[in-house]
C-alpha atoms as a PDB file:
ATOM      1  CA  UNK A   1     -45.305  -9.961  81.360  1.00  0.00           C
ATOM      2  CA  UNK A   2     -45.745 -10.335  77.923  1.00  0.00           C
ATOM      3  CA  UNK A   3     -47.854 -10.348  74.915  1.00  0.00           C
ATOM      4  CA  UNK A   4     -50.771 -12.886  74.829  1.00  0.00           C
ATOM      5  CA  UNK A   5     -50.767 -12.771  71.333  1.00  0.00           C
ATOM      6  CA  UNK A   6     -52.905  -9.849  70.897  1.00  0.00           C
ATOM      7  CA  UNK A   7     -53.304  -7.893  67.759  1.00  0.00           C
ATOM      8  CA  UNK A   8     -50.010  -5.661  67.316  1.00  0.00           C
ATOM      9  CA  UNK A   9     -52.922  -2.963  66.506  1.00  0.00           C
ATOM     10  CA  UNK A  10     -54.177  -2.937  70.297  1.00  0.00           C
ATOM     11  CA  UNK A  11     -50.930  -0.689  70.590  1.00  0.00           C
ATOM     12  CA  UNK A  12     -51.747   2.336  68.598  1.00  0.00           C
ATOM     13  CA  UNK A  13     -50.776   4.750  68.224  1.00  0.00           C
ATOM     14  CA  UNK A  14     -46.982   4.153  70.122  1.00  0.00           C
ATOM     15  CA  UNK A  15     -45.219   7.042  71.959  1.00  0.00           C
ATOM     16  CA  UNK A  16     -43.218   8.441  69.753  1.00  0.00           C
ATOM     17  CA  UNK A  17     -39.931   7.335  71.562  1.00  0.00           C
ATOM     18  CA  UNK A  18     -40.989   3.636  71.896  1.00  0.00           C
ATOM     19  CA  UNK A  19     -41.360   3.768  68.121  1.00  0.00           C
ATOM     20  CA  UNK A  20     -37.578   5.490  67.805  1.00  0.00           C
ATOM     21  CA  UNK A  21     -36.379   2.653  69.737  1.00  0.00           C
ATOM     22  CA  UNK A  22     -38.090  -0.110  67.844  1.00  0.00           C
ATOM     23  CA  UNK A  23     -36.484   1.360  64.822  1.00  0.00           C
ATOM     24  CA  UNK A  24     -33.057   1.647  66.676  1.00  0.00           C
ATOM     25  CA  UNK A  25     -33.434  -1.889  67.399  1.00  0.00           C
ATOM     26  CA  UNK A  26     -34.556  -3.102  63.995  1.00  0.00           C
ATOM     27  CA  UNK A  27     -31.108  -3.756  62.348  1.00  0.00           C
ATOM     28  CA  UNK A  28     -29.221  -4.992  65.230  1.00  0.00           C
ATOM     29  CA  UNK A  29     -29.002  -5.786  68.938  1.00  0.00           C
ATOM     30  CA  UNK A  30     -27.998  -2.164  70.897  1.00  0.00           C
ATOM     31  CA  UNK A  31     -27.180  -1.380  74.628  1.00  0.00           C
ATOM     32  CA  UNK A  32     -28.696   1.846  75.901  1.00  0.00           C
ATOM     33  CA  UNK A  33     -26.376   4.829  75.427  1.00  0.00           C
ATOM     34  CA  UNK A  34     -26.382   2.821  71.528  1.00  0.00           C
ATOM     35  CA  UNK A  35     -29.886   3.088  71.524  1.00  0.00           C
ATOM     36  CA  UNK A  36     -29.443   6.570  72.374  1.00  0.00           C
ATOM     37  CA  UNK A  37     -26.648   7.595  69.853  1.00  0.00           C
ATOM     38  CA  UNK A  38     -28.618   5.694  66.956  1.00  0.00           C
ATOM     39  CA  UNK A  39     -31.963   7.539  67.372  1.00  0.00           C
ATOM     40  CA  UNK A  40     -30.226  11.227  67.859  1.00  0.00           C
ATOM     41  CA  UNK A  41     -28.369   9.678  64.544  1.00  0.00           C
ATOM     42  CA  UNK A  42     -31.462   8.566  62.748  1.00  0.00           C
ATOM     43  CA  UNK A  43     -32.992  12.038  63.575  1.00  0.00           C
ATOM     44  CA  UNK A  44     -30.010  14.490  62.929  1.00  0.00           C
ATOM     45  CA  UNK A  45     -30.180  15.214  66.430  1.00  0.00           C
ATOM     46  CA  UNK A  46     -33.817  16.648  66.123  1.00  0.00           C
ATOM     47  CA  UNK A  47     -34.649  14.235  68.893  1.00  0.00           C
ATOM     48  CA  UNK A  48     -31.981  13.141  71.665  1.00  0.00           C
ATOM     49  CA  UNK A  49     -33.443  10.554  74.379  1.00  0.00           C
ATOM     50  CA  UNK A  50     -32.692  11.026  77.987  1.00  0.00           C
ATOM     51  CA  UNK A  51     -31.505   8.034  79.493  1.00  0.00           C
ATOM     52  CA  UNK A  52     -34.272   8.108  82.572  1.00  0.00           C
ATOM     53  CA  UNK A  53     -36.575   8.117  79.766  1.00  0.00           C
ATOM     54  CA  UNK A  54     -35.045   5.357  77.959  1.00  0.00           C
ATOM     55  CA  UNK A  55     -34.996   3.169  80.688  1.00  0.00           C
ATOM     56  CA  UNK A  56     -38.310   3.483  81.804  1.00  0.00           C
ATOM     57  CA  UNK A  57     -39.600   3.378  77.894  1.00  0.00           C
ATOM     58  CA  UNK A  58     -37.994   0.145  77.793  1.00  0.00           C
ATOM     59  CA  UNK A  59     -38.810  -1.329  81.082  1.00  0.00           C
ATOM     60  CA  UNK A  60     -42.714  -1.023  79.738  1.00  0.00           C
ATOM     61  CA  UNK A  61     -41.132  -2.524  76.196  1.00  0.00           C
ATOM     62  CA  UNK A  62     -40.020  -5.457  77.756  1.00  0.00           C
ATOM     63  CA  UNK A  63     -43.454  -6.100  80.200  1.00  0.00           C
ATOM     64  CA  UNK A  64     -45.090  -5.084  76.637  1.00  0.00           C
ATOM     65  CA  UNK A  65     -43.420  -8.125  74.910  1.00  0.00           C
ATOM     66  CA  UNK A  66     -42.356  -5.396  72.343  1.00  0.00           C
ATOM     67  CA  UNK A  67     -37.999  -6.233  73.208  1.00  0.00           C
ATOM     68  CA  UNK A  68     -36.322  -8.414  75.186  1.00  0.00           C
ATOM     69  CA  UNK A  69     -32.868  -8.640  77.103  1.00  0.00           C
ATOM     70  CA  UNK A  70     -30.310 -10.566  75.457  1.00  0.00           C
ATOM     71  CA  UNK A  71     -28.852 -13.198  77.570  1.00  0.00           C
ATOM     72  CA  UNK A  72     -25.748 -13.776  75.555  1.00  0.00           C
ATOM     73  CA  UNK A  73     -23.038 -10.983  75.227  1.00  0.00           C
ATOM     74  CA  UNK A  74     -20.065  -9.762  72.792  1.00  0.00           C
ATOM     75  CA  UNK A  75     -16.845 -11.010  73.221  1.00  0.00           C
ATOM     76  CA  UNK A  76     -15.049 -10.170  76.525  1.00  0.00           C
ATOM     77  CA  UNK A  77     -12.753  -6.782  75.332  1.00  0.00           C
ATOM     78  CA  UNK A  78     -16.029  -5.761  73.030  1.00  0.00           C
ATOM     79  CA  UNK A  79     -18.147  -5.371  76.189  1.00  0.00           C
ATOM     80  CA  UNK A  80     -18.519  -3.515  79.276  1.00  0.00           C
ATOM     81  CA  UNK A  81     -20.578  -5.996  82.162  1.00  0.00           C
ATOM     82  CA  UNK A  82     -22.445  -2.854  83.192  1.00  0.00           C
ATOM     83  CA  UNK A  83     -24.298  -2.795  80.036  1.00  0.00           C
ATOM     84  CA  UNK A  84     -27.363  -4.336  78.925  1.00  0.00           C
ATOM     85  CA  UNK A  85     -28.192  -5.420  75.651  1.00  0.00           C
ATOM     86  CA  UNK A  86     -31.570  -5.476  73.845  1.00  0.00           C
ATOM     87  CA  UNK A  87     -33.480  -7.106  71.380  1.00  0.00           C
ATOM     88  CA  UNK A  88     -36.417  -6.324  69.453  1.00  0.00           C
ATOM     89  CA  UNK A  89     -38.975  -9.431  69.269  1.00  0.00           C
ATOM     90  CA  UNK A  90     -41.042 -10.719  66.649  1.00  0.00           C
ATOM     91  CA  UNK A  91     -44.111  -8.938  68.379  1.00  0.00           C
ATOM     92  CA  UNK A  92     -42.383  -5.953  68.784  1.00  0.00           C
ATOM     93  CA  UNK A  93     -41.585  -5.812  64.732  1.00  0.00           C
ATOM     94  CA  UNK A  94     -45.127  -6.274  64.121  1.00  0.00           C
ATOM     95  CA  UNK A  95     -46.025  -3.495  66.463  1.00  0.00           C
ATOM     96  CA  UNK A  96     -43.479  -1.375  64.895  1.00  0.00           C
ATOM     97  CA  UNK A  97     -44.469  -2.306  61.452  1.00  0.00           C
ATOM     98  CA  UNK A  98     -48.532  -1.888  61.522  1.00  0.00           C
ATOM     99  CA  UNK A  99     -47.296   1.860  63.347  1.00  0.00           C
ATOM    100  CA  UNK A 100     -44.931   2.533  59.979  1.00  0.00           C
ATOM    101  CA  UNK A 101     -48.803   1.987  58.323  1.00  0.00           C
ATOM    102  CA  UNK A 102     -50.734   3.897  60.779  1.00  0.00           C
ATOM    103  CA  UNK A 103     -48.592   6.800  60.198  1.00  0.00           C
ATOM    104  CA  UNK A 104     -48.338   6.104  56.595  1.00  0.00           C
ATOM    105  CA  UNK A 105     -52.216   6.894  56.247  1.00  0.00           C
ATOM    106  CA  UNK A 106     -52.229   9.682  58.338  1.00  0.00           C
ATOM    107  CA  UNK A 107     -49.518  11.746  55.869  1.00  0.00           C
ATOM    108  CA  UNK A 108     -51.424  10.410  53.172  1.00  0.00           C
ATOM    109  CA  UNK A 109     -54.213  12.161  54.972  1.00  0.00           C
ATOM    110  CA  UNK A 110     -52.582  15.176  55.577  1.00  0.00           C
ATOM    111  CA  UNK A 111     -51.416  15.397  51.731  1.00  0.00           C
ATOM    112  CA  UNK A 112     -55.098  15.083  50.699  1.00  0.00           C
ATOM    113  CA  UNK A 113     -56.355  18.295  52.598  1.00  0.00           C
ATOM    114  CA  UNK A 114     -53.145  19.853  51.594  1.00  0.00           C
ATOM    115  CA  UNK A 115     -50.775  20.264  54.995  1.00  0.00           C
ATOM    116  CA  UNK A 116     -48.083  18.079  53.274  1.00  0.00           C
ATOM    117  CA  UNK A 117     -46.838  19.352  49.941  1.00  0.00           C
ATOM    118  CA  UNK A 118     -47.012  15.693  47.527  1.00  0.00           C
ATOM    119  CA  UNK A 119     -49.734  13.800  45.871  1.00  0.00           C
ATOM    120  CA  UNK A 120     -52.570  12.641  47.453  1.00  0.00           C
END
């Protein structure tokens, strides 16, 4: 299943981790354990996803309309055939972008009664 062109908003707020992997996915085309390395990367290892619960984040991802599977892989000696490689999809970036502004206003928020050091 995916999107029926719905607004990316219906989303909100995204689980933490499906955001993580939206950004991992954002610059290139990863395989799981990549997917893995680049968030615990991205996070200096303040968050490290399990692969059960990468796999089942992106099995709702894909009926979500938020990734999809590539179909076409690296060259043979780059790959391993066990892996599977993911994309993010044009839905999926908008999804990931109007999050970036949800939680944009909520530290702007948080500045403004003070729990973030910063302007308002």
């Amino acid at each position: 299943m995916t999107h029926d062109g719905s607004d990316p908003e219906k989303l909100l707020p995204l689980p933490p981790v499906t955001f993580h992997i939206l950004v991992a996915l954002s610059d290139q085309d990863r395989h799981g354990y990549a997917i893995i390395q680049d968030v615990t990367a991205r996070t200096d290892g303040a968050l490290t996803i399990q692969a059960g619960t990468l796999y089942r984040s992106i099995q709702r991802m894909l009926e979500q309309g938020l990734v999809a599977e590539k179909r076409t892989r690296p060259a043979i000696g780059e790959d391993d055939e066990r892996r599977r490689y993911y994309r993010i999809t044009p839905f999926g970036r908008a999804v990931a972008q109007a999050e970036a502004r949800r939680l944009t206003q909520m530290v702007k928020l948080a500045r403004a009664c003070g729990f973030v050091p910063g302007k308002a």
